[in-house]
Protein backbone atom coordinates (compact mmCIF):
# COMPACT_ATOMS: atom_id res chain seq x y z
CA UNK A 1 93.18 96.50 51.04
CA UNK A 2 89.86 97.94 49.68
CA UNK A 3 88.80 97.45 53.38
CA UNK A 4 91.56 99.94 54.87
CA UNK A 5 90.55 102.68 52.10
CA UNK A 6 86.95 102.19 52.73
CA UNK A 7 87.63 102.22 56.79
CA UNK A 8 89.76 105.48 56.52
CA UNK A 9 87.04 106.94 54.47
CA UNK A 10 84.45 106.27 56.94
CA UNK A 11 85.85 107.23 59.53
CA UNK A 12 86.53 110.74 58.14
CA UNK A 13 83.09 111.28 56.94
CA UNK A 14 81.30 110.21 60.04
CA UNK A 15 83.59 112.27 62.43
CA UNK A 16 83.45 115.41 60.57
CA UNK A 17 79.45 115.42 60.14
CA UNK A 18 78.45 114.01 63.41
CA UNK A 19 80.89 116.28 65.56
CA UNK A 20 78.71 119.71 65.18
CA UNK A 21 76.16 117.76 65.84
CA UNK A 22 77.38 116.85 69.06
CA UNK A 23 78.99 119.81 69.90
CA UNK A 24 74.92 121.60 69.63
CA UNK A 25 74.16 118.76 71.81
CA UNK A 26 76.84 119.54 74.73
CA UNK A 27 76.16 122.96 74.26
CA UNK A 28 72.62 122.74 74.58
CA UNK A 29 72.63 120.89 77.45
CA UNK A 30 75.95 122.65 79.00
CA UNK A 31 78.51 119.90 79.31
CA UNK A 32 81.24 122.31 78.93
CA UNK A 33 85.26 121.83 80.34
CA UNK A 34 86.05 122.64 83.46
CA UNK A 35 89.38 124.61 83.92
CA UNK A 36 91.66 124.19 86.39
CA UNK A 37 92.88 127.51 88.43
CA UNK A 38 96.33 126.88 88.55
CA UNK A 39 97.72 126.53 84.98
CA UNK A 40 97.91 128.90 82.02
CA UNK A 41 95.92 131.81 82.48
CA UNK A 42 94.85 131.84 78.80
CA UNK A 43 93.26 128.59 78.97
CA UNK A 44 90.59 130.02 81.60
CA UNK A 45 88.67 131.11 78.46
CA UNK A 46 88.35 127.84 77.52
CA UNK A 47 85.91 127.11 80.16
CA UNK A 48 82.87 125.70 78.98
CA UNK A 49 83.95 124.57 75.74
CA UNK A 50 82.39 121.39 75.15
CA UNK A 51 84.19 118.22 76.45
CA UNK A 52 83.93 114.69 75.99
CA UNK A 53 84.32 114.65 71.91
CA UNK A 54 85.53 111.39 71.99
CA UNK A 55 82.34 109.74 72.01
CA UNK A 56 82.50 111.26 68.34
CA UNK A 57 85.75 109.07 67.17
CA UNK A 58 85.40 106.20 69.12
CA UNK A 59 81.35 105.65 67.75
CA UNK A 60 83.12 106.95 63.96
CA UNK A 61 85.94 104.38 64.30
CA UNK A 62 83.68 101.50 65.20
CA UNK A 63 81.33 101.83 62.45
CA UNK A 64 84.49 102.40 60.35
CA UNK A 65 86.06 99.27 61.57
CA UNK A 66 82.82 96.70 60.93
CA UNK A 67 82.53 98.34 57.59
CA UNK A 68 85.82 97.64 56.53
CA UNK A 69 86.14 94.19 58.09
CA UNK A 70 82.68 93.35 55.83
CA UNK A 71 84.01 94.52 52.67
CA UNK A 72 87.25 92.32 53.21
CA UNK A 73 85.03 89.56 52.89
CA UNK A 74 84.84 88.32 56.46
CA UNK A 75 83.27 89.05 59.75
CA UNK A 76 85.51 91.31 62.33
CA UNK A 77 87.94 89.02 63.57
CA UNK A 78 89.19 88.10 66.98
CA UNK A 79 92.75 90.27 67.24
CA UNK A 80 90.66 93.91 66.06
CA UNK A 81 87.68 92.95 68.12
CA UNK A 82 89.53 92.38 71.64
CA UNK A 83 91.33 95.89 70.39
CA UNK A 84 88.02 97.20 70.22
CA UNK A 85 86.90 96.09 73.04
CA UNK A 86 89.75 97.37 75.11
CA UNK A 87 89.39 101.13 73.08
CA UNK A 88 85.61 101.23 73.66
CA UNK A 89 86.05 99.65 77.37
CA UNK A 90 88.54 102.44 78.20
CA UNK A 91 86.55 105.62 76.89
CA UNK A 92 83.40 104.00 79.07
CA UNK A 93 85.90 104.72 81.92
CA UNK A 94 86.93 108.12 80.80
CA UNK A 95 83.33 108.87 79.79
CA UNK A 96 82.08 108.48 83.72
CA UNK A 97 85.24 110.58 84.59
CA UNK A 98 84.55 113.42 82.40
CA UNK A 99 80.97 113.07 83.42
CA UNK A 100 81.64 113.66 87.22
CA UNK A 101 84.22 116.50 86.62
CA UNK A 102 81.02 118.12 84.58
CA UNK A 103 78.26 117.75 87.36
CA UNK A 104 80.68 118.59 90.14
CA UNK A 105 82.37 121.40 88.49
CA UNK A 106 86.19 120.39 89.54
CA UNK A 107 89.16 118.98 87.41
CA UNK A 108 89.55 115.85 89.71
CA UNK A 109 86.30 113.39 88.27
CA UNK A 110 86.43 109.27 89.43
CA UNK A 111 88.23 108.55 92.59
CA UNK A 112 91.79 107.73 91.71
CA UNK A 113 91.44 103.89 92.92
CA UNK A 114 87.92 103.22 91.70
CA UNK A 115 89.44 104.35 87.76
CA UNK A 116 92.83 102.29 88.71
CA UNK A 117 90.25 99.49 89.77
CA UNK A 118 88.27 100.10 86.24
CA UNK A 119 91.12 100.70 84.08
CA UNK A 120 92.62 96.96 86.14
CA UNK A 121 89.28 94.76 84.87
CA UNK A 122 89.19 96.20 81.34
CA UNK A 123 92.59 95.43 80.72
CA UNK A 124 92.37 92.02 82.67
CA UNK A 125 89.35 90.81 80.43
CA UNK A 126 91.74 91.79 77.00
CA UNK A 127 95.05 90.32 78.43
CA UNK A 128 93.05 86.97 79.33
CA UNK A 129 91.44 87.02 75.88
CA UNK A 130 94.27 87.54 73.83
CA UNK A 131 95.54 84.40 74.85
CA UNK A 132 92.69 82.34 73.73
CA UNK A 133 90.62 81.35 70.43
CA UNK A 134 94.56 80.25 68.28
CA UNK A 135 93.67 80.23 64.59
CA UNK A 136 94.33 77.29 62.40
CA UNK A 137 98.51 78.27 63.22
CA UNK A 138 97.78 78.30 66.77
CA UNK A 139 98.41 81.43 66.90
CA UNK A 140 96.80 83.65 69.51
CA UNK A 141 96.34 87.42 69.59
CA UNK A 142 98.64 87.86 72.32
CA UNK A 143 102.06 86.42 73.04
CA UNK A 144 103.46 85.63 76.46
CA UNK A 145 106.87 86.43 74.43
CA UNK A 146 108.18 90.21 75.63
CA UNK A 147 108.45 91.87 71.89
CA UNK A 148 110.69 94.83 70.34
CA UNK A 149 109.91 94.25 66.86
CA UNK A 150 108.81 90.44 66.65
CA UNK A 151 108.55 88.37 70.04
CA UNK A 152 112.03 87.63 71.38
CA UNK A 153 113.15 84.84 73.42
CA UNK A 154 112.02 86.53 76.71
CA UNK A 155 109.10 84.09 77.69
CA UNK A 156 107.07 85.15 80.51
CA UNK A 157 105.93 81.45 80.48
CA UNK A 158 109.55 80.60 81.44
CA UNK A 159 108.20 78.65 84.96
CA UNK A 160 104.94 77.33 82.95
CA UNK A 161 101.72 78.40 81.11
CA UNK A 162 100.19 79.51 84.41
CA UNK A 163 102.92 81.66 85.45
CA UNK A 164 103.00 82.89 82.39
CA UNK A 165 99.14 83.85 81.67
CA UNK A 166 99.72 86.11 84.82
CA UNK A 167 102.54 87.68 84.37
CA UNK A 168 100.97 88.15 81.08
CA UNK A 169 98.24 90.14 82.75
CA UNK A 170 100.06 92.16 84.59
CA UNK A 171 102.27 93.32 82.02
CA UNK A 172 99.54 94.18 80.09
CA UNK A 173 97.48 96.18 82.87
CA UNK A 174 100.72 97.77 83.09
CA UNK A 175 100.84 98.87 79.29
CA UNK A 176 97.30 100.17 79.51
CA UNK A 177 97.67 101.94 82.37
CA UNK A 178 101.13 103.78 80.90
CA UNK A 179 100.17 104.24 77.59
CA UNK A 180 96.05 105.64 78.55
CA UNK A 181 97.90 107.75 81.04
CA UNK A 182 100.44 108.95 78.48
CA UNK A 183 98.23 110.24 75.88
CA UNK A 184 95.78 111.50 78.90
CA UNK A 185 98.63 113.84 80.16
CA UNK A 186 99.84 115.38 76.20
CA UNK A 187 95.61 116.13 75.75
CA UNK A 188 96.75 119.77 77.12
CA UNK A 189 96.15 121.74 74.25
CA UNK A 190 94.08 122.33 71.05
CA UNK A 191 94.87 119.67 68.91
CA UNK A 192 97.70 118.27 70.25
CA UNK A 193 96.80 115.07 71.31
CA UNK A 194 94.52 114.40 68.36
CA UNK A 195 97.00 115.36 65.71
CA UNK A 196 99.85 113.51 67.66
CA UNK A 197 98.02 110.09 67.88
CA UNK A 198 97.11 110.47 63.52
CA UNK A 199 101.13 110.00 63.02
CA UNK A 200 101.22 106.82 65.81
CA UNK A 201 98.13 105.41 63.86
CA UNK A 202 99.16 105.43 60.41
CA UNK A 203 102.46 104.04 62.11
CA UNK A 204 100.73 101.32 63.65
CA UNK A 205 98.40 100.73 60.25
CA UNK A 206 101.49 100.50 58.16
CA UNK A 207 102.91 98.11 60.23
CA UNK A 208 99.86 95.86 60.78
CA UNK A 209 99.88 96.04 56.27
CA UNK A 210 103.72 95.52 55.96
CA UNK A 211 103.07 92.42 58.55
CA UNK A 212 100.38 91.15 56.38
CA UNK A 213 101.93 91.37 52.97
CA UNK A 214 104.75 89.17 54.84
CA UNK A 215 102.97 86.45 56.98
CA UNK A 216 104.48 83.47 57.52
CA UNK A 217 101.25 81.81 56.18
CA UNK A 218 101.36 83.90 52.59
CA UNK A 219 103.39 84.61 49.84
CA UNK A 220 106.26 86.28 51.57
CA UNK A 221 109.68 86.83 49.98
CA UNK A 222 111.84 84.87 53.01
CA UNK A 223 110.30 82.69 55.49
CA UNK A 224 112.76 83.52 57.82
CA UNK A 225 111.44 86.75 58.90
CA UNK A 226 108.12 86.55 58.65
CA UNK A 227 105.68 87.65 61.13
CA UNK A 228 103.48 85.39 62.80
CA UNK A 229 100.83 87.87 64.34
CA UNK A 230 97.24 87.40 63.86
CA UNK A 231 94.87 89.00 61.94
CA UNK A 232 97.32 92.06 61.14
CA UNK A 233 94.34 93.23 58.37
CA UNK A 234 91.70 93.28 60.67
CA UNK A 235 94.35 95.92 62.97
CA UNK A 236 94.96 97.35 59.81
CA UNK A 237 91.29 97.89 59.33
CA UNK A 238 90.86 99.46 62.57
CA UNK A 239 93.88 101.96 62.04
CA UNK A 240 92.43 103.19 59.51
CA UNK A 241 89.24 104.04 60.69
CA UNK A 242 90.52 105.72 63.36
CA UNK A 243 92.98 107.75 61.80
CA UNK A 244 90.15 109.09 59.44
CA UNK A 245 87.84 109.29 62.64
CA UNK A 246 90.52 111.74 64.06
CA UNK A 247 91.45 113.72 61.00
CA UNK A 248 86.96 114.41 60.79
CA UNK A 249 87.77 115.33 64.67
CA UNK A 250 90.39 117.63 64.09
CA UNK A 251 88.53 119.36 61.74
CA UNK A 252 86.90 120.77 65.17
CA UNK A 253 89.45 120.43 68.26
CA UNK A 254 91.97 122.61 66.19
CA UNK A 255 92.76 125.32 67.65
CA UNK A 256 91.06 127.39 68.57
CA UNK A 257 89.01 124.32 69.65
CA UNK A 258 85.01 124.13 69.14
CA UNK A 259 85.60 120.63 71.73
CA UNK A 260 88.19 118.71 73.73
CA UNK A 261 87.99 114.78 73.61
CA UNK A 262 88.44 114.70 77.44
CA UNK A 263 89.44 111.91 79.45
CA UNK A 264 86.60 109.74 76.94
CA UNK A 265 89.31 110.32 74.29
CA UNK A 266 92.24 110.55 75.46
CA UNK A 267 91.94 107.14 77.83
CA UNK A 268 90.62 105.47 74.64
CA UNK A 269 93.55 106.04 72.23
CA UNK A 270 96.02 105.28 74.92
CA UNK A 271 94.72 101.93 75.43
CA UNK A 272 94.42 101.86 71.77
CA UNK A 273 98.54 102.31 71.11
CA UNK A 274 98.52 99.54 74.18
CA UNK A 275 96.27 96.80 72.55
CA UNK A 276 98.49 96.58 69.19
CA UNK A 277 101.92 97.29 70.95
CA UNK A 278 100.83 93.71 72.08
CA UNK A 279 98.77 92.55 69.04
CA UNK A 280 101.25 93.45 66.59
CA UNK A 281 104.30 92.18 69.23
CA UNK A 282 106.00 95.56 69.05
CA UNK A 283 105.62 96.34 73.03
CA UNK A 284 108.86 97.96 72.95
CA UNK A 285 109.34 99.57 69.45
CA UNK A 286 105.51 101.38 70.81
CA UNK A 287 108.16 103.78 72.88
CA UNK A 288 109.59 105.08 69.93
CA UNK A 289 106.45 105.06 67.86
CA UNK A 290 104.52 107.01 69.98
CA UNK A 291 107.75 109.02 71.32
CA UNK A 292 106.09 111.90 72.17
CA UNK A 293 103.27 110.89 74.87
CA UNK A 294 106.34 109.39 76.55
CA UNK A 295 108.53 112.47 76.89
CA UNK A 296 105.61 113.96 77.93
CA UNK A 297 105.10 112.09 80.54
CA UNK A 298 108.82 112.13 81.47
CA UNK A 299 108.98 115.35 81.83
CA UNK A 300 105.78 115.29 84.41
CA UNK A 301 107.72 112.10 86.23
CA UNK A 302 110.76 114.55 86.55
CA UNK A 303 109.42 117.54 87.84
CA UNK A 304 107.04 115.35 90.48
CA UNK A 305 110.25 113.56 91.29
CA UNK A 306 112.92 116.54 91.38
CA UNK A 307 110.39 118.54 93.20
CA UNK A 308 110.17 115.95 95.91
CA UNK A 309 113.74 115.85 96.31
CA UNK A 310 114.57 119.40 96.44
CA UNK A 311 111.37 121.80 96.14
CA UNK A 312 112.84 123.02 92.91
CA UNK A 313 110.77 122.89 89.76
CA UNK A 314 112.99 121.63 86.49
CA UNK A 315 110.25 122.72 84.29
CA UNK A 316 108.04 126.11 84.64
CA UNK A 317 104.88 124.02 84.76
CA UNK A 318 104.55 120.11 83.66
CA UNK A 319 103.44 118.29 81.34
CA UNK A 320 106.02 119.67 79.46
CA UNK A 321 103.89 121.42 76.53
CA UNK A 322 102.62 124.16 79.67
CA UNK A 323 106.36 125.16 80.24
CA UNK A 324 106.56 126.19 77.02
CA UNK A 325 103.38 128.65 77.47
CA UNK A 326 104.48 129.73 80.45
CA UNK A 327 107.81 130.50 78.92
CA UNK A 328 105.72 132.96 76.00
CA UNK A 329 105.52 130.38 73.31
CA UNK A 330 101.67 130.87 71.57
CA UNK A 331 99.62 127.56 71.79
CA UNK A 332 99.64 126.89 68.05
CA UNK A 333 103.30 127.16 68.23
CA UNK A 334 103.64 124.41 70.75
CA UNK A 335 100.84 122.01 69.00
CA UNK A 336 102.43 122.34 65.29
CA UNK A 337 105.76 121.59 66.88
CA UNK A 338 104.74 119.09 69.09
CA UNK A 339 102.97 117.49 65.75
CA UNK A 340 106.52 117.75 63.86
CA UNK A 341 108.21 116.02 66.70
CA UNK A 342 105.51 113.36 66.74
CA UNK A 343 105.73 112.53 63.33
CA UNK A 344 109.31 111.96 63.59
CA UNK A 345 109.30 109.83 66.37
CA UNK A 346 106.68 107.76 64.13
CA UNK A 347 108.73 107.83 60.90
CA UNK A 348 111.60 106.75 63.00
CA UNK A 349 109.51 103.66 64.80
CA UNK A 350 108.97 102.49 61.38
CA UNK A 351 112.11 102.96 60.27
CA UNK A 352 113.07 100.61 62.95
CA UNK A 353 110.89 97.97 62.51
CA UNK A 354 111.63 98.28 58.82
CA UNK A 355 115.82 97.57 59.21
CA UNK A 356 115.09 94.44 61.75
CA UNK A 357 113.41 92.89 58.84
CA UNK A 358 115.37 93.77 56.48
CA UNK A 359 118.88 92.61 58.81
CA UNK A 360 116.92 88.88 58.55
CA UNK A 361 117.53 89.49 54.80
């Protein structure tokens, strides 16, 4: 436990003193946002604010991570390090996008099939991964079991291992793509997706604790629902550091915002939310828990799909957080509300996963 204290702790510390630093950095050397023409007329005077901040969390929650993974005793293990490498591997991708939207000057940075193609091999390389190295259990990070709360009896092995190793992988590529994408869209507005993903974090780091204190290989109350994930400290761990790594970042992208994370961010915490939906077997209960970044990106499905249809908009502007400022609504208004909403759609994930444990009573 001393590791998750010490990892939140971290994290905070390093994020809030290295992100002026940075900021002086972009500044100096003018890596500022570009602004698209066509939405909110108030955000045009964000243009030039300095982008790609999430170089600042992701480098914070790293450190974070190994620290607290050393004072538990123990080396990183295998489960947090294939969910760093998938976080890190991701923000790579979003760090080249926000770098060619910089030098070119446009919204639109990697070609849309060279970051599908990207986004493809870094998720390929976890899925595969995840289903190798089983502990002393035989236990492997990932499960080719389709999981709500706990794996169910939905085997995507169900015609054999090899079968189900690539079904695996596509299932998983298809996670990373929706949830990176997710959290990509809700990054609209100061704050909003950095203050959103804290409540899906400590979510996810309650969880990986609760999962912990009731492995099936400690001293848990009822062997009948325990959870057999692996290495649900070591995700702990890594929860924590990030959620300190984005409070310290916060401190800054508040509004009115001194930096954006940019597609470097916003790619990494969506495959984040992806890599322990699987670790933690809680692909499905991951819609409720991070709630938000899906109606978000409902309500851009809808008014793409509507539109189509019958060249009517449903919404003034989508994602759905720009109909609201085009409807009058002030930008802090929408963020702190948006927040609220995204803390209840954690509490309630949790909530969740709590009463299927408890019905195994």
């Amino acid at each position: 436990m001393i590791g998750v204290i010490v990892a939140f702790a971290v994290g905070l510390v390093l994020s809030l003193g290295l992100t002026p630093l940075y900021i002086r950095f972009l500044v100096a050397h003018h890596f500022g946002q570009f602004i698209r023409q066509d939405g909110p007329t108030e955000h045009l005077a964000k243009r030039g604010t300095p982008t790609m901040g999430g170089v600042v969390f992701i480098l914070a929650t790293v450190l974070a991570w190994l620290a607290g993974s050393l004072l538990n005793g123990h080396w990183p293990d295998w489960s947090s390090t294939l969910l760093v490498l998938l976080f890190v591997g991701l923000g790579v991708i979003g760090l080249l996008d926000d770098g060619i939207k910089i030098r070119q000057e446009r919204s639109l940075g990697l070609h849309a099939g060279a970051k599908v193609i990207l986004q493809i091999a870094v998720g390929t390389v976890f899925a595969v991964l995840a289903l190798t190295r089983p502990n002393a259990h035989g236990i492997t990070p990932g499960s080719t079991s389709v999981s709500v709360a706990r794996p169910t009896s939905v085997d995507l092995a169900w015609a054999g291992a090899a079968v189900g190793a690539v079904l695996f992988v596509i299932w998983v590529n298809f996670l990373v793509a929706a949830w990176s994408n997710a959290v990509n869209l809700t990054d609209g507005l100061d704050g909003l997706a950095t203050g959103s993903s804290i409540f899906v974090f400590v979510a996810y780091m309650l969880i990986a604790l609760f999962q912990n204190t009731q492995s099936c290989w400690g001293p848990t109350i009822n062997q009948a629902n325990c959870y057999a994930t692996r290495d649900p400290l070591g995700l702990a761990v890594f929860c924590a550091g990030l959620v300190g790594a984005l409070a310290g970042f916060l401190w800054w992208n508040a509004s009115p915002a001194q930096i954006f994370m940019g597609d470097t961010g916003s790619l990494a915490l969506g495959g984040a939310v992806a890599g322990l939906s699987v670790l933690t077997n809680t692909e499905f209960l991951a819609v409720v828990i991070g709630g938000l970044f899906v109606v978000t990106t409902m309500s851009d499905v809808i008014q793409i799909g509507v539109f189509k249809l019958t060249h009517k908009r449903v919404f003034r502007m989508a994602p759905l957080h720009h109909h609201f400022e085009l409807k009058g609504w002030k930008e802090i208004t929408i963020v702190i509300r948006f927040w609220l909403i995204a803390a209840l759609f954690a509490v309630i994930g949790i909530g969740l996963f709590y009463a299927e444990w408890a019905s195994q009573l």
